[in-house]
Protein backbone atom coordinates (compact mmCIF):
# COMPACT_ATOMS: atom_id res chain seq x y z
CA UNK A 1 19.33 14.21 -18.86
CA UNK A 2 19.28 18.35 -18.77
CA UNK A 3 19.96 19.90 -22.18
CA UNK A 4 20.57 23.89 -22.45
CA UNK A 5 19.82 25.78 -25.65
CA UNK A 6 20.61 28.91 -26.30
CA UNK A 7 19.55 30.90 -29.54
CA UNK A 8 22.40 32.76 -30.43
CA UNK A 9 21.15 34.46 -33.82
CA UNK A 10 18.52 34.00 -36.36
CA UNK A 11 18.53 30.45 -37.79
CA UNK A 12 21.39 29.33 -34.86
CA UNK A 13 21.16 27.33 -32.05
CA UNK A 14 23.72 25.92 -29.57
CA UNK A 15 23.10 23.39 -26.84
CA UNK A 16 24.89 20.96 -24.71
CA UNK A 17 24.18 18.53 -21.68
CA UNK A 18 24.47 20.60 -18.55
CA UNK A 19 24.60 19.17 -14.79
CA UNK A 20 21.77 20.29 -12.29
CA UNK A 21 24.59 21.66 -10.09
CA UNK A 22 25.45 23.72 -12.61
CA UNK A 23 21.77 25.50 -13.08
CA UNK A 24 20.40 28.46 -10.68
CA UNK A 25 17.44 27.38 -8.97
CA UNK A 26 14.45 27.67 -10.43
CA UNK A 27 15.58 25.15 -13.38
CA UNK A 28 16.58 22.72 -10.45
CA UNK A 29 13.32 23.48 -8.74
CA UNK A 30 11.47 22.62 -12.07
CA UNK A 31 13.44 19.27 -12.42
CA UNK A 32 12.89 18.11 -9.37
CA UNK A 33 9.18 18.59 -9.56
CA UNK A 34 8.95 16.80 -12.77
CA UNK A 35 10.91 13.99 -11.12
CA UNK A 36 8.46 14.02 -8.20
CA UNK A 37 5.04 14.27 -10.75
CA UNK A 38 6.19 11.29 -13.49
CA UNK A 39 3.97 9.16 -12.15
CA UNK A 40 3.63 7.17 -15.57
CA UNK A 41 0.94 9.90 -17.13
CA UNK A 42 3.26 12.40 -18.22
CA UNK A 43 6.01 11.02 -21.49
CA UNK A 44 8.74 12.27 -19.95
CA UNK A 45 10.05 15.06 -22.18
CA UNK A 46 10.00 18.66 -20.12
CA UNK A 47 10.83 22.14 -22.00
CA UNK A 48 11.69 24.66 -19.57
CA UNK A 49 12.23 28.41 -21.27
CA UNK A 50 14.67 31.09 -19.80
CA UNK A 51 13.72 34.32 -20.79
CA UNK A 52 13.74 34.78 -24.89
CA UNK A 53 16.83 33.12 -25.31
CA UNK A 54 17.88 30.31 -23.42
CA UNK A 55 15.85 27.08 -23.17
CA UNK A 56 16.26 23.47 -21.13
CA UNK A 57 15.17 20.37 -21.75
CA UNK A 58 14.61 17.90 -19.73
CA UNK A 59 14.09 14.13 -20.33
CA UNK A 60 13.28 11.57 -17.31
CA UNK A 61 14.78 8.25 -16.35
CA UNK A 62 11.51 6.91 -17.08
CA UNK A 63 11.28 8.19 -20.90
CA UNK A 64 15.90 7.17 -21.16
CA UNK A 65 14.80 4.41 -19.69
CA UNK A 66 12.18 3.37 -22.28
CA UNK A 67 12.89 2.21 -26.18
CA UNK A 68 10.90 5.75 -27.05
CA UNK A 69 12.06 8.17 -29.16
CA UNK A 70 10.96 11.22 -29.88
CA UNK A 71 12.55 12.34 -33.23
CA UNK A 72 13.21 16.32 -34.13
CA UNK A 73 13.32 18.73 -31.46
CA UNK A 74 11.77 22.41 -32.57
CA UNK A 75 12.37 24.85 -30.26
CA UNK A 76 9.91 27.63 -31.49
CA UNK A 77 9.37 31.18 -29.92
CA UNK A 78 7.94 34.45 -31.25
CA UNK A 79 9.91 35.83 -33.81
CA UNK A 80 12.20 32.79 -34.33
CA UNK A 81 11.54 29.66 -35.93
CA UNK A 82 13.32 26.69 -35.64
């Protein structure tokens, strides 16, 4: 599952499940090489920034497939806090 966030003001965030084929390259380069490293050591929950703004996350089949959860997201850069 790939999740985009983008922060579109102070104290306001919007995301939404996005489709690889719909990403430029680099965030499908980053996926896939988080798909070929979960070799059981990692848990499975990837943050991927783009630029200031715009933020993906990515969680593995191994970490949907499991009962784990991982609660609140915060999404935190300088100058922002949420």
């Amino acid at each position: 599952m790939l999740l985009a966030a983008c922060d579109l003001a102070p104290e306001k965030i919007s995301f939404s499940e996005v489709s690889l084929e719909d990403v430029d390259n680099d965030v499908k380069e980053f996926v896939d090489s988080r798909k070929l490293d979960e070799d059981g050591t990692g848990n499975g929950i990837y943050l991927y920034y783009e630029g200031e703004r715009k933020y993906y996350l990515y969680l593995s089949q191994g970490f949907l497939d499991s009962s784990n959860g991982f609660g609140n997201i915060a999404l935190k850069n300088p100058g922002n806090r949420h």
